[in-house]
N, C-alpha and C. Protein backbone atom coordinates (compact mmCIF):
# COMPACT_ATOMS: atom_id res chain seq x y z
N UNK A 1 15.43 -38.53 -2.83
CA UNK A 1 15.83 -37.76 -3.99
C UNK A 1 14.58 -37.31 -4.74
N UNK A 2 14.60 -35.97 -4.96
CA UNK A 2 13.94 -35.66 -5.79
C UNK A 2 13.87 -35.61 -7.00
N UNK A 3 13.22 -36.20 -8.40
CA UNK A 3 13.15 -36.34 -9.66
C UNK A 3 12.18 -35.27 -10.78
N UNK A 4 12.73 -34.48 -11.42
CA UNK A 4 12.10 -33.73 -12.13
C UNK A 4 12.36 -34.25 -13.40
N UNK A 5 11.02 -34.45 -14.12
CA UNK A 5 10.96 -35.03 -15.44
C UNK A 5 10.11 -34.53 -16.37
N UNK A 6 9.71 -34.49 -17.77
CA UNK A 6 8.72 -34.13 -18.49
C UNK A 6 7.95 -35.20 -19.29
N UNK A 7 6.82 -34.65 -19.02
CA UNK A 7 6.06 -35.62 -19.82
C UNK A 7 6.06 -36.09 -21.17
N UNK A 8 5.56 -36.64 -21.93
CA UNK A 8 5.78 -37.15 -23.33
C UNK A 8 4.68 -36.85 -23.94
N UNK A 9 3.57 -37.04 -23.28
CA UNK A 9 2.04 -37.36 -23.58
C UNK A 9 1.32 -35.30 -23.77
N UNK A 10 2.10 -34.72 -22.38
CA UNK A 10 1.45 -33.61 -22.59
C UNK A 10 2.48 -31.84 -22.45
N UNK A 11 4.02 -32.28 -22.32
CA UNK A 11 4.59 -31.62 -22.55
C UNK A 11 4.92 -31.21 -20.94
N UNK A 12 4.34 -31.22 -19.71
CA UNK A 12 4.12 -31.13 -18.54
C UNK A 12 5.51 -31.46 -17.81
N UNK A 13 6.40 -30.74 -16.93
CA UNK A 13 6.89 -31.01 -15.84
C UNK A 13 6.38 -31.68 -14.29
N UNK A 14 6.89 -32.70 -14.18
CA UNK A 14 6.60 -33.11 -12.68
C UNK A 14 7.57 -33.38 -12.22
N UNK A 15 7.60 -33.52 -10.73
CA UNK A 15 8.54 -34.48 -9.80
C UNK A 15 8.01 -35.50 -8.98
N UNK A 16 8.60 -36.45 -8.42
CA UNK A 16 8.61 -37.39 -7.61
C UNK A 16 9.81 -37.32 -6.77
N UNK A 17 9.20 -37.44 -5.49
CA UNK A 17 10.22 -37.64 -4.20
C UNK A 17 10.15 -39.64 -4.25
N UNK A 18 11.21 -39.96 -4.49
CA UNK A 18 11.92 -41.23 -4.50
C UNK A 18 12.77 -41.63 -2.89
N UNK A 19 12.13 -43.00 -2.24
CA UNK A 19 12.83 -42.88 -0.87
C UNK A 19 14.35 -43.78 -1.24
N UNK A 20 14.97 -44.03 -0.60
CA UNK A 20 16.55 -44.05 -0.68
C UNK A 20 16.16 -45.59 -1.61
N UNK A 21 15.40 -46.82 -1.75
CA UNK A 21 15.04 -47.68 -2.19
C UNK A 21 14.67 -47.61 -3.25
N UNK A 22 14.32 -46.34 -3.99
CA UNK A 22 13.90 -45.66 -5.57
C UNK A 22 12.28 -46.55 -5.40
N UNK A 23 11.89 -46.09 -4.52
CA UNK A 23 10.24 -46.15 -4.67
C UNK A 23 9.58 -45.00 -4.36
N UNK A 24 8.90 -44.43 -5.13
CA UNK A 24 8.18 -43.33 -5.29
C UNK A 24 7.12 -43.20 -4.02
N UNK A 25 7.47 -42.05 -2.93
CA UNK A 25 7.02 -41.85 -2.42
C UNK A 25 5.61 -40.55 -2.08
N UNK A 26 6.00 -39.38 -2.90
CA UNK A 26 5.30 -38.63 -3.51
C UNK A 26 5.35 -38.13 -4.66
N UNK A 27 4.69 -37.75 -5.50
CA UNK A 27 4.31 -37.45 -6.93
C UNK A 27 3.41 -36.11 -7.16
N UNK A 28 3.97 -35.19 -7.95
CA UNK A 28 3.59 -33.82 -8.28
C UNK A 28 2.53 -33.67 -9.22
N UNK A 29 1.28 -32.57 -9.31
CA UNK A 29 0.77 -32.52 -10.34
C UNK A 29 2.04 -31.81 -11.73
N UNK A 30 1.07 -31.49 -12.94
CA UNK A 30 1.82 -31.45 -13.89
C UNK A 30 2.14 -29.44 -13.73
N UNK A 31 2.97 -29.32 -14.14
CA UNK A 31 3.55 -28.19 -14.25
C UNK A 31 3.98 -27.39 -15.75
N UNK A 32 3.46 -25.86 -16.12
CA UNK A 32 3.58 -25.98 -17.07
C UNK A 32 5.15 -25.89 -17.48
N UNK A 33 6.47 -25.16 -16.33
CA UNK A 33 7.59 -25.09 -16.66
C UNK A 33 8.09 -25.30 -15.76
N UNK A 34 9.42 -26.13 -16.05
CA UNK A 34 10.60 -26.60 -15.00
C UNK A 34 10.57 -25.87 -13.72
N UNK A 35 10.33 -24.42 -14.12
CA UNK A 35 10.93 -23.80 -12.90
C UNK A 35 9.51 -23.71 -12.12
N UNK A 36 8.45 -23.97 -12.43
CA UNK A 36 7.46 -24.73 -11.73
C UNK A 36 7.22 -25.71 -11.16
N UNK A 37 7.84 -26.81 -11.74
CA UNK A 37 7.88 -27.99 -11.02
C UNK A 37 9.12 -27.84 -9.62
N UNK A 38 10.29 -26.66 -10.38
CA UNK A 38 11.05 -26.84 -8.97
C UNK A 38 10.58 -25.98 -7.64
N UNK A 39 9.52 -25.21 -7.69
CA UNK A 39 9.26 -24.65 -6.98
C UNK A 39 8.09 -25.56 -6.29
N UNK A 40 7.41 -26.35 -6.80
CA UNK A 40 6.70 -27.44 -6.43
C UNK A 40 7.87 -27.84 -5.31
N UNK A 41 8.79 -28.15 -5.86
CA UNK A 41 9.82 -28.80 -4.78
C UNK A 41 10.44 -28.39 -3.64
N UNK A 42 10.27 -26.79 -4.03
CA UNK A 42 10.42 -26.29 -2.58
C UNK A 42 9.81 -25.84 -1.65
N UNK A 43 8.70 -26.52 -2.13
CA UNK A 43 6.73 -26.23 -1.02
C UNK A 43 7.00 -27.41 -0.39
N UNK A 44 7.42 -28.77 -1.27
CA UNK A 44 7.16 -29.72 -0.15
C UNK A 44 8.31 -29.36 1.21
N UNK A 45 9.78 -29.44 0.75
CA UNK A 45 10.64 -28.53 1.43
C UNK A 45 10.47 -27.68 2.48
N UNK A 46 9.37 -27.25 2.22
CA UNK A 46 9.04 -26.24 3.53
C UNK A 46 7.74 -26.71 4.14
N UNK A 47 6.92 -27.17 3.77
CA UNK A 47 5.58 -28.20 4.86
C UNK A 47 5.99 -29.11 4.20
N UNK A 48 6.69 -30.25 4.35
CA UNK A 48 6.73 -31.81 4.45
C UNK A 48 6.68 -32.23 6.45
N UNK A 49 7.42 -30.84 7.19
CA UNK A 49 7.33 -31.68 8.61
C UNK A 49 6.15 -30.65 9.13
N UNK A 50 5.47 -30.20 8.47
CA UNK A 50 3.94 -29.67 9.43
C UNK A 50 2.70 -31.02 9.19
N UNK A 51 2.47 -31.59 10.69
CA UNK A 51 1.73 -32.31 10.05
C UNK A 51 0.48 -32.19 9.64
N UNK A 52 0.07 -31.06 9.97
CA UNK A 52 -1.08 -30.29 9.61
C UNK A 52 -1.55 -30.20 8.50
N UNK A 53 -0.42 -30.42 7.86
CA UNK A 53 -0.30 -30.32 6.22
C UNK A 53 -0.89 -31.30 5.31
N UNK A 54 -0.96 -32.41 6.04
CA UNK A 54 -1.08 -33.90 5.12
C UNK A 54 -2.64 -33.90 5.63
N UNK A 55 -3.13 -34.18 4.21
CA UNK A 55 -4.98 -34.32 4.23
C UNK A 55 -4.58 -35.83 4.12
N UNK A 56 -5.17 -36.58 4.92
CA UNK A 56 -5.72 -38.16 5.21
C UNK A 56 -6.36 -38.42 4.36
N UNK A 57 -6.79 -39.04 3.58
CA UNK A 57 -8.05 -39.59 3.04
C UNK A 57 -8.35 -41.29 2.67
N UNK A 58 -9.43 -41.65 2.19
CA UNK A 58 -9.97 -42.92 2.10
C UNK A 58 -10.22 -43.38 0.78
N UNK A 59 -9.70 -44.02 -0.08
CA UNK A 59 -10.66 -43.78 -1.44
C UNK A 59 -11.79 -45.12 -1.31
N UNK A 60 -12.69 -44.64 -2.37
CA UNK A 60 -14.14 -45.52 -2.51
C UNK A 60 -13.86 -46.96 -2.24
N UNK A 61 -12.53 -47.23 -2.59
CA UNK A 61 -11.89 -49.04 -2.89
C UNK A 61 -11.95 -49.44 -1.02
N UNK A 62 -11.14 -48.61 -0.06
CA UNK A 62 -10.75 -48.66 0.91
C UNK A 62 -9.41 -48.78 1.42
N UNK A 63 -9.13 -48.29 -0.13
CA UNK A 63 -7.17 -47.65 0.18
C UNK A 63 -7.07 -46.42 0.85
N UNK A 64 -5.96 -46.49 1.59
CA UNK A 64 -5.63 -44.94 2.24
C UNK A 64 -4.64 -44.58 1.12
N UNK A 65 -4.55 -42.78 1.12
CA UNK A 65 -3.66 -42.34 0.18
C UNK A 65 -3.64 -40.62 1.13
N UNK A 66 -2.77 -40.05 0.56
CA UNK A 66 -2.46 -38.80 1.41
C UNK A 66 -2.01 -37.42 0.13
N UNK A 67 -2.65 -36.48 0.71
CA UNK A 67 -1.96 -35.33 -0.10
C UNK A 67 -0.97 -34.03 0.92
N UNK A 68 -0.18 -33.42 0.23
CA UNK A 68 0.61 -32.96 1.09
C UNK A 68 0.11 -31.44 0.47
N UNK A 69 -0.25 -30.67 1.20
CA UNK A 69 -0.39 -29.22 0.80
C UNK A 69 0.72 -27.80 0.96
N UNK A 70 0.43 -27.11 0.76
CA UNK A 70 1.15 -25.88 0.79
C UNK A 70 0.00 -24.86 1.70
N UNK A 71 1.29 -23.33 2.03
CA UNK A 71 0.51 -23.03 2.94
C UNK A 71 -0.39 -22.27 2.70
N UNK A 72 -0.33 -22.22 0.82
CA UNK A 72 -2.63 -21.46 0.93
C UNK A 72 -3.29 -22.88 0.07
N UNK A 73 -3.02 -23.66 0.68
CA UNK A 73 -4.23 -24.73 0.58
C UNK A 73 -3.94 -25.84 -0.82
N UNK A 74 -3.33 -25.49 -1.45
CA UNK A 74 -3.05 -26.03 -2.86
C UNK A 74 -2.02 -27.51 -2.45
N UNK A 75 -2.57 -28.89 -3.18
CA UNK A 75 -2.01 -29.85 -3.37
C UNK A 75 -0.33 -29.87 -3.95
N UNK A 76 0.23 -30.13 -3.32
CA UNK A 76 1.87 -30.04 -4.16
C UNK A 76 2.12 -31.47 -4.22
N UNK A 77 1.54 -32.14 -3.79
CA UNK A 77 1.62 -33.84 -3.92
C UNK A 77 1.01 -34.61 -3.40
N UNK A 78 1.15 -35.45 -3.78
CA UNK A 78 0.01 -36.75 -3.56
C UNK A 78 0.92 -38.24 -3.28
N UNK A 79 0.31 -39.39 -2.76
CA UNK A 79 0.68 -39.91 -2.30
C UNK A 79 0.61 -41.31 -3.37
N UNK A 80 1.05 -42.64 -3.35
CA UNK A 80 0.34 -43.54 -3.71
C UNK A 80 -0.71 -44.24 -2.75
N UNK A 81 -1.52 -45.46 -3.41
CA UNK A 81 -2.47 -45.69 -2.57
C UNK A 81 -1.81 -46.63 -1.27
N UNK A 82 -2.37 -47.41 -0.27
CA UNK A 82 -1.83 -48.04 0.89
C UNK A 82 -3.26 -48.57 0.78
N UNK A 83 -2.85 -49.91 1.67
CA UNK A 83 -3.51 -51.20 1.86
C UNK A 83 -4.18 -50.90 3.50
N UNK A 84 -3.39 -50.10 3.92
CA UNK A 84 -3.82 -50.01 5.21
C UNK A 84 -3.30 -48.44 5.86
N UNK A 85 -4.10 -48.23 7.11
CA UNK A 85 -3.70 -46.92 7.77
C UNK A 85 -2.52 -46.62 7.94
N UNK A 86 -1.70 -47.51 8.68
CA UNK A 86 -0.55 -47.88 9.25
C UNK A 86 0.68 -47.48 8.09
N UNK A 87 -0.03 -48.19 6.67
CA UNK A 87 0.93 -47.79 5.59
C UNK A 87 0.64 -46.46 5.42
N UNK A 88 -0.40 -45.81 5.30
CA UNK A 88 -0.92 -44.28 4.97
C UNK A 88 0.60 -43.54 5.34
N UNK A 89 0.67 -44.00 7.30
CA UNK A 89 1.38 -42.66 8.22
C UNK A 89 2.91 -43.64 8.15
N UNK A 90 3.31 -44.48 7.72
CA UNK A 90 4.53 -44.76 7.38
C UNK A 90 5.08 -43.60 5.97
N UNK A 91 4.07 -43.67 4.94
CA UNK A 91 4.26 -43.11 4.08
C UNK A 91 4.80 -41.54 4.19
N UNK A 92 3.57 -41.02 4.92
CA UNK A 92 4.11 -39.59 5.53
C UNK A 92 5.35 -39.62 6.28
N UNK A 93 5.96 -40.38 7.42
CA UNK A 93 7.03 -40.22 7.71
C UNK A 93 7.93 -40.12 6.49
N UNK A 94 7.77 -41.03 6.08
CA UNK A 94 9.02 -41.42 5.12
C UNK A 94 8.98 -40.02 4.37
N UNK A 95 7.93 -39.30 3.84
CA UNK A 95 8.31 -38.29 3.32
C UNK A 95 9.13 -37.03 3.90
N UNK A 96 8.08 -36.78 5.19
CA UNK A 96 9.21 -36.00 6.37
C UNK A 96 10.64 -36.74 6.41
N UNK A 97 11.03 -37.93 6.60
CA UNK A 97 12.37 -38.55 6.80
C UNK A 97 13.39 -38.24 5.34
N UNK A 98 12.68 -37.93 3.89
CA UNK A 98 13.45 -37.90 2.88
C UNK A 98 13.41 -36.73 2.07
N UNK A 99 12.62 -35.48 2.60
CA UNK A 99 12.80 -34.44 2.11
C UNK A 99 14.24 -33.49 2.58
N UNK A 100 13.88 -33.58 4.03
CA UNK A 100 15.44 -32.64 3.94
C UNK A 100 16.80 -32.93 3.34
N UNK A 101 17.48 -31.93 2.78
CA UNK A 101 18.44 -32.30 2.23
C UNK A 101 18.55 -33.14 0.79
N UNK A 102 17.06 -33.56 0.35
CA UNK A 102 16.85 -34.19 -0.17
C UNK A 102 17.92 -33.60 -1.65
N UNK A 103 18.78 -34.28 -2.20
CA UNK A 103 18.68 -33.93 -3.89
C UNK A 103 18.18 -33.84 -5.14
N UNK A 104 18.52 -33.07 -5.98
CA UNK A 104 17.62 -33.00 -7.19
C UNK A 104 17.97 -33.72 -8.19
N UNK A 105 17.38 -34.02 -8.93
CA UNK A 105 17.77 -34.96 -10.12
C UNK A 105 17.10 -34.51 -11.39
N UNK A 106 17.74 -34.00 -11.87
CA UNK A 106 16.80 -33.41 -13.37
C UNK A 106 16.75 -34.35 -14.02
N UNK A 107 15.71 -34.96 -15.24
CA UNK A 107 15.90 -36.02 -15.56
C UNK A 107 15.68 -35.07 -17.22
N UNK A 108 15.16 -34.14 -17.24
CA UNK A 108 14.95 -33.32 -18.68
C UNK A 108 16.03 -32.63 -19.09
N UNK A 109 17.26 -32.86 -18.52
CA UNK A 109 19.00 -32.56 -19.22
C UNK A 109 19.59 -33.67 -20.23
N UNK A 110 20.06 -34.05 -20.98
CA UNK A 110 20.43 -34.89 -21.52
C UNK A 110 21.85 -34.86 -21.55
């Protein structure tokens, strides 16, 4: 499921893709309007199964973490960190496994 929410701190729209367990699997930069953040949502939607898409990386600590791009180059999400490689490319599945079909969840309706 996908979660669209606003910030408190800076007025900002984001989302998070949540796997069926409600653990946050990817996380959006900030957006200045809703209909930004939902269009964020329909980049991952369309490269979540290219795997071409997902930049690998290492941070300084020696966590793996992953970003998912769009197709002119721009970050549409990011990953949390992982303890290990193994968790890195679990992570990416799981995102390919929970985007399609995925639902939306506005959380900025009251």
């Amino acid at each position: 499921m996908f979660e669209i929410f606003q910030s408190d701190k800076n007025q900002k729209f984001y989302f998070n893709l949540k796997a069926a367990n409600g653990q946050i699997i990817l996380s959006s930069q900030g957006y200045e309007s809703k209909n930004g953040a939902e269009k964020g949502i329909k980049s991952v939607q369309e490269n979540a199964d290219d795997d071409s898409k997902y930049e690998r990386k290492t941070a300084s600590n020696g966590k793996f973490h992953f970003n998912l791009k769009a197709g002119n180059g721009q970050i549409v999400g990011s990953s949390q960190m992982y303890s290990s490689e193994a968790g890195m490319e679990n992570g990416i599945a799981s995102v390919k496994n929970h985007t399609s079909g995925a639902k939306i969840k506005d959380l900025t309706e009251s």
